[in-house]
N, C-alpha and C. Protein backbone atom coordinates (compact mmCIF):
# COMPACT_ATOMS: atom_id res chain seq x y z
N UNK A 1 -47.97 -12.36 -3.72
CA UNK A 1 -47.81 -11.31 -4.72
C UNK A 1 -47.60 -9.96 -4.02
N UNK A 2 -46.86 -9.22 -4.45
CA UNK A 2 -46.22 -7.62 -3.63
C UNK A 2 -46.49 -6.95 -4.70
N UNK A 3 -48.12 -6.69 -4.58
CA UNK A 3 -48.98 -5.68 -5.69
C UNK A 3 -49.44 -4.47 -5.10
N UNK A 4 -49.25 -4.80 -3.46
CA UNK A 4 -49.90 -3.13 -2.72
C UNK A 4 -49.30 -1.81 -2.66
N UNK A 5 -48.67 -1.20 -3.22
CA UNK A 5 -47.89 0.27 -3.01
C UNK A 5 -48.50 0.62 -1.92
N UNK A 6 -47.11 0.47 -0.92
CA UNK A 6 -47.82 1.14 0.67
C UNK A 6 -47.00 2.35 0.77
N UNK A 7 -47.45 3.14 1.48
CA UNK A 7 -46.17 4.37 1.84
C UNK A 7 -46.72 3.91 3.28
N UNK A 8 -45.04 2.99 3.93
CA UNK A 8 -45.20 3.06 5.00
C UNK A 8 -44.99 3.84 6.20
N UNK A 9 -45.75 3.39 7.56
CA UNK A 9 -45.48 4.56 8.62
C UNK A 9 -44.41 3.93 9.66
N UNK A 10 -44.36 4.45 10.60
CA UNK A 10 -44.03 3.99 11.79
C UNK A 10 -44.32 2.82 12.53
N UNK A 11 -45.96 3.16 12.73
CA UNK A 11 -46.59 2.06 13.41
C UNK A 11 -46.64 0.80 12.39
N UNK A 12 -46.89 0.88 11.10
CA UNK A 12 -46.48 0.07 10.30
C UNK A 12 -45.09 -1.48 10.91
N UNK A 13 -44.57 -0.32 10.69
CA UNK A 13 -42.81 -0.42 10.69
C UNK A 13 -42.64 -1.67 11.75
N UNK A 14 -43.15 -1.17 13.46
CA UNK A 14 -43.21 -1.33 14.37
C UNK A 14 -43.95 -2.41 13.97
N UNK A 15 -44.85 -2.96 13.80
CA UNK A 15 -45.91 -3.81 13.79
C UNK A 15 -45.09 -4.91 12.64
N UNK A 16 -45.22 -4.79 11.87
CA UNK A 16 -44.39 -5.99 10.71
C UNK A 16 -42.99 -6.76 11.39
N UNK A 17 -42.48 -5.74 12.32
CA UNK A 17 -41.07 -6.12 12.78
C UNK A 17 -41.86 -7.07 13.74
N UNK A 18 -42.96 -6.61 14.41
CA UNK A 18 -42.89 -7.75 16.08
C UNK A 18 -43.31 -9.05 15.08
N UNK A 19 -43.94 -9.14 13.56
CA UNK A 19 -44.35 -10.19 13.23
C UNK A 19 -43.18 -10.77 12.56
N UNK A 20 -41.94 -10.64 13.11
CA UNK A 20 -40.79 -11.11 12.67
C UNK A 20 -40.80 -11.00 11.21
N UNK A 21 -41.30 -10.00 10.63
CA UNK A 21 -40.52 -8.84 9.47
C UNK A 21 -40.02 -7.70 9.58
N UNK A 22 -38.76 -7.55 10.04
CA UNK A 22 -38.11 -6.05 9.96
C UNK A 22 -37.93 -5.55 8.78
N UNK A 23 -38.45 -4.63 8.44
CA UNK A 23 -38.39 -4.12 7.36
C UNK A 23 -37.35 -2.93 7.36
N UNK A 24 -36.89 -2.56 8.58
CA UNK A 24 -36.22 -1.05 8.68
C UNK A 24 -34.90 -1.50 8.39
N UNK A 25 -34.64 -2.38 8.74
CA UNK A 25 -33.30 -3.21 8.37
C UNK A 25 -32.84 -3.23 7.12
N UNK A 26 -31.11 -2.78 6.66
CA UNK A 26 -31.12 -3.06 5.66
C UNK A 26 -30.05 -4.25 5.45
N UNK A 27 -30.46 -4.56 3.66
CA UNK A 27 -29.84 -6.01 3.50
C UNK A 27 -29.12 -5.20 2.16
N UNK A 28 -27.80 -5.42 1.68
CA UNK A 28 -27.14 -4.49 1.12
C UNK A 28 -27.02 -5.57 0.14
N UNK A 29 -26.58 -7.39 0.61
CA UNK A 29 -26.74 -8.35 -0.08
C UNK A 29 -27.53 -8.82 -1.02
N UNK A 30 -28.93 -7.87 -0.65
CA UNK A 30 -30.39 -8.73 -1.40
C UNK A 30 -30.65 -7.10 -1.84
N UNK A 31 -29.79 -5.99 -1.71
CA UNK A 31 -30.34 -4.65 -2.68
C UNK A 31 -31.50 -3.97 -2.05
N UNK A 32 -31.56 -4.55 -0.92
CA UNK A 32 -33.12 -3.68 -0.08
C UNK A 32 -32.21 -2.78 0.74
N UNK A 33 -32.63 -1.28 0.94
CA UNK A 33 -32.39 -0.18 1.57
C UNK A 33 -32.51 -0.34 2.72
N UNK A 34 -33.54 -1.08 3.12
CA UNK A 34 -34.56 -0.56 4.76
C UNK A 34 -35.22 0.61 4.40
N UNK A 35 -36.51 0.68 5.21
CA UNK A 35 -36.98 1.76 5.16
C UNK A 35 -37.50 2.37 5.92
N UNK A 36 -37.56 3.23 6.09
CA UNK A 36 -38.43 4.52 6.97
C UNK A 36 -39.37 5.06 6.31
N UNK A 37 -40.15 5.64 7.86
CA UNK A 37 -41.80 5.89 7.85
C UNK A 37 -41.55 7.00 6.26
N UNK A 38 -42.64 6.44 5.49
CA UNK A 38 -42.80 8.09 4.59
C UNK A 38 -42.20 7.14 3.29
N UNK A 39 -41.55 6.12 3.12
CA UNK A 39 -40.94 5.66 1.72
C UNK A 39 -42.61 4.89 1.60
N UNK A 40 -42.21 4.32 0.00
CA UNK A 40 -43.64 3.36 -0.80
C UNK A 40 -42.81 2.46 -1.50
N UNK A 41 -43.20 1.29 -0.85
CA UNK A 41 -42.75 -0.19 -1.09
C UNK A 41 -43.55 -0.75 -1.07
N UNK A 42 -43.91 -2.12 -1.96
CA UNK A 42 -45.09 -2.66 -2.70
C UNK A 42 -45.18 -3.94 -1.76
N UNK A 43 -45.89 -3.93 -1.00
CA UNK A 43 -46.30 -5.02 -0.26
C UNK A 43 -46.52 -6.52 -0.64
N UNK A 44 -46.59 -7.32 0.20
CA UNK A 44 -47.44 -8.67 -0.58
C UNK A 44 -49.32 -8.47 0.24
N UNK A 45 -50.13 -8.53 -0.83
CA UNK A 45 -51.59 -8.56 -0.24
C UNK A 45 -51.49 -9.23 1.09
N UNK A 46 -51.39 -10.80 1.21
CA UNK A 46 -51.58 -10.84 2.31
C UNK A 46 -51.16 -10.25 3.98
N UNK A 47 -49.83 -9.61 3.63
CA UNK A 47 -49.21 -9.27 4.72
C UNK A 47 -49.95 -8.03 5.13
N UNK A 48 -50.89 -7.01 4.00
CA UNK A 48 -51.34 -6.13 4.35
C UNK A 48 -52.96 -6.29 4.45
N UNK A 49 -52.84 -7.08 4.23
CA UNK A 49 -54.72 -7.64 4.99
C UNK A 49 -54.20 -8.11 6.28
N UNK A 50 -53.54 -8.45 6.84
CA UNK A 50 -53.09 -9.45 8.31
C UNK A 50 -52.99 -7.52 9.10
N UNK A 51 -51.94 -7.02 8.80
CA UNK A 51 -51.49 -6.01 9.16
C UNK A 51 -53.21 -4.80 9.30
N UNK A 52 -54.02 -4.60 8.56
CA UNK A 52 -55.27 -4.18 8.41
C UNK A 52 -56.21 -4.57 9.42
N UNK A 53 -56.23 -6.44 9.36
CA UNK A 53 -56.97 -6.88 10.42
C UNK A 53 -57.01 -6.56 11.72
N UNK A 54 -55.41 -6.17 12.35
CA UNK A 54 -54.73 -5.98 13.47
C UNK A 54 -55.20 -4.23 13.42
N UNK A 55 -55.42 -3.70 12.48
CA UNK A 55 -55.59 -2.16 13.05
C UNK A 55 -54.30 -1.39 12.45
N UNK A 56 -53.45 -1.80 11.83
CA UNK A 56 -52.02 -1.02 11.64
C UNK A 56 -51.84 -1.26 10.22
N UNK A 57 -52.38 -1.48 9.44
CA UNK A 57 -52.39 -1.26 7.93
C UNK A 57 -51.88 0.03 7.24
N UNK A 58 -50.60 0.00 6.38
CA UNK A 58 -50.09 1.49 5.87
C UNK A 58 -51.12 2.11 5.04
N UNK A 59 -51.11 3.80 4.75
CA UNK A 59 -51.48 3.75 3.77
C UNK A 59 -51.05 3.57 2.28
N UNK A 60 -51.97 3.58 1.37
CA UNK A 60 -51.69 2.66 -0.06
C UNK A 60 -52.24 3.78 -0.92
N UNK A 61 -51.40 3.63 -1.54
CA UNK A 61 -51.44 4.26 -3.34
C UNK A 61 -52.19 3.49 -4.52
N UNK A 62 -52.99 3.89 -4.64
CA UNK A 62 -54.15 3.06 -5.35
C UNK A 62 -53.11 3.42 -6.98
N UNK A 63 -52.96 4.46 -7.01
CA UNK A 63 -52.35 4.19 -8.58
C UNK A 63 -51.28 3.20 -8.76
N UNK A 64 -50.99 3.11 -7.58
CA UNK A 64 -49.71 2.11 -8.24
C UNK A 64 -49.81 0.94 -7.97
N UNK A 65 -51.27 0.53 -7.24
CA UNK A 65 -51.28 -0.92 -6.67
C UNK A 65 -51.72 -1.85 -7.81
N UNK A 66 -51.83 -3.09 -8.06
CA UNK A 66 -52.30 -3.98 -8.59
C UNK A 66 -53.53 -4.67 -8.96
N UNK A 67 -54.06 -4.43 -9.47
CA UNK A 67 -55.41 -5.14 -9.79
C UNK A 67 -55.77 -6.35 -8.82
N UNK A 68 -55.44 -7.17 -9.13
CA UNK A 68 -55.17 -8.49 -8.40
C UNK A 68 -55.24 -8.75 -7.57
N UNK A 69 -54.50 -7.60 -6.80
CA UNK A 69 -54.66 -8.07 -5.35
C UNK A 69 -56.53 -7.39 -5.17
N UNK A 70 -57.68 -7.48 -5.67
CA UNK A 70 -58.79 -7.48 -5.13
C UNK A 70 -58.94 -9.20 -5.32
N UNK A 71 -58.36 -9.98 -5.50
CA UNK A 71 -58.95 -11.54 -5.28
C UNK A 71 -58.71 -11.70 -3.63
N UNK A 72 -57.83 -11.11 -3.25
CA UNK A 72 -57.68 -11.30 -1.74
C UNK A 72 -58.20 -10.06 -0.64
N UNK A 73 -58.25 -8.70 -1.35
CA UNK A 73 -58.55 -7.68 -0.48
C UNK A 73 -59.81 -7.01 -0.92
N UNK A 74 -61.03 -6.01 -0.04
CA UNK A 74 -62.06 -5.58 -0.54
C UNK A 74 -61.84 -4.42 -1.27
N UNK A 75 -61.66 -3.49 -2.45
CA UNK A 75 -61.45 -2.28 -2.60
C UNK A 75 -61.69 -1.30 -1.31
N UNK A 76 -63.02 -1.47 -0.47
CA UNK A 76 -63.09 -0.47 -0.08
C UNK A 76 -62.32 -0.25 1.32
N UNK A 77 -61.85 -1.23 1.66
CA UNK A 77 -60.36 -1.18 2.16
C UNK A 77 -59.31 -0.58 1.96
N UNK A 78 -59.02 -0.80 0.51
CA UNK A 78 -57.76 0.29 0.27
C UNK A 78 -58.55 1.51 -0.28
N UNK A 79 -59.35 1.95 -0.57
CA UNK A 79 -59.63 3.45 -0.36
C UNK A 79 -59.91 4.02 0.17
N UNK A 80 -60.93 3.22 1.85
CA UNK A 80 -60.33 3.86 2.87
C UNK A 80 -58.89 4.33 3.25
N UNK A 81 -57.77 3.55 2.93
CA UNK A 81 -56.14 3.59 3.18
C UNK A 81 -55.93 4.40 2.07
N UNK A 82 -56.22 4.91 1.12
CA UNK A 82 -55.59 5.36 -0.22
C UNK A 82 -55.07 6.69 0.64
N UNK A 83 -53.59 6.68 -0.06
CA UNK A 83 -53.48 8.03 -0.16
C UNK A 83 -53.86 9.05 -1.54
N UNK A 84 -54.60 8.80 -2.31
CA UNK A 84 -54.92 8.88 -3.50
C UNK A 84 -56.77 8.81 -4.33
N UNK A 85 -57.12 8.99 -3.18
CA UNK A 85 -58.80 8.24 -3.52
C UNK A 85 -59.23 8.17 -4.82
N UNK A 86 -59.85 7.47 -5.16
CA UNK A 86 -60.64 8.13 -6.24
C UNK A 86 -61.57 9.07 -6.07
N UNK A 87 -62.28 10.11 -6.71
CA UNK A 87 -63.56 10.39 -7.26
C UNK A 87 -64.39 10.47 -6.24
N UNK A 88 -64.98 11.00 -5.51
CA UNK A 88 -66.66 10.46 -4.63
C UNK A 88 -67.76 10.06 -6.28
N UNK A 89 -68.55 9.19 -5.13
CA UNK A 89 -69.24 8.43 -5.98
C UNK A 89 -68.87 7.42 -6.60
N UNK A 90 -67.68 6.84 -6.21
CA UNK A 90 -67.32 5.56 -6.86
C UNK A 90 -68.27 4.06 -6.33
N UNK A 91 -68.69 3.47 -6.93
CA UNK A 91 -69.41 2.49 -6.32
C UNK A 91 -68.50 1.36 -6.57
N UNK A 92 -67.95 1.00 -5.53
CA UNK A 92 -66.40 0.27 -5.41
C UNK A 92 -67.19 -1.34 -5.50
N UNK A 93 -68.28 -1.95 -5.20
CA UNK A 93 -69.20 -2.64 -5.62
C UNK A 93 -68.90 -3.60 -6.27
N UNK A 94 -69.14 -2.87 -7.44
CA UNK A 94 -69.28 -2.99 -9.16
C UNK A 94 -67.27 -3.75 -9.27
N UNK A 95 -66.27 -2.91 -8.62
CA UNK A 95 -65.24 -3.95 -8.75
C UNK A 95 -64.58 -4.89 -8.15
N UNK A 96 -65.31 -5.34 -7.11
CA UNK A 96 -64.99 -6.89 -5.74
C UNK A 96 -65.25 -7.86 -7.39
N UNK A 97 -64.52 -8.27 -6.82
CA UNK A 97 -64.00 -9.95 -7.59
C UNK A 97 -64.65 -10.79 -6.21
C-alpha cells in the first residue's frame, strides 16, 4: 500500500536507488516524472519502514498519510519524521493498532 506522503530528500533518493529503486528516473511510459529531493510522493509502508530501519527514512506529511499504514508502522515514527507534527501532548499510544 503507497499510504506514506514522503517529501523526499537526497539521501532518500540515494538510498532507494542502491536498493534497486530509482526513483529519480523518469518513466514517461508509466506517467511518473522522477523526482527530486523536496517533491511528496506517497510511498508504500513497507519500503519506508526498511528505508527508517537503515537510518534514511524521508520526511512524511502526516496530513496526507494514511491511516493504515499504522498496521505496519509505529505512529511515533512518523512524527518523529513529520514534517507537520501534531500538537505536543499527543499520546500517540492511544493510536498503535
Amino acid at each position: 500500500m503507497h499510504g506514506i506522503c514522503a517529501e523526499v530528500d537526497d539521501a532518500f533518493l540515494h538510498y532507494t536507488a542502491t536498493q534497486g529503486n530509482e526513483l529519480r528516473q523518469p518513466m514517461p511510459g508509466n506517467g511518473f516524472p522522477g523526482l527530486r529531493a523536496g517533491d511528496r510522493w506517497c510511498l508504500c509502508a513497507l519500503r519506508w519502514r526498511e528505508a527508517f530501519e537503515a537510518g534514511m527514512a524521508p520526511p512524511v506529511v502526516l496530513a496526507s498519510t494514511h491511516h493504515s499504514v499504522l498496521r505496519v508502522l509505529r505512529l511515533r515514527d512518523l512524527i518523529e519524521h513529520a514534517v507537520d507534527p501534531p500538537a505536543s501532548g499527543l499520546d500517540d499510544g492511544f493510536f498503535e493498532f
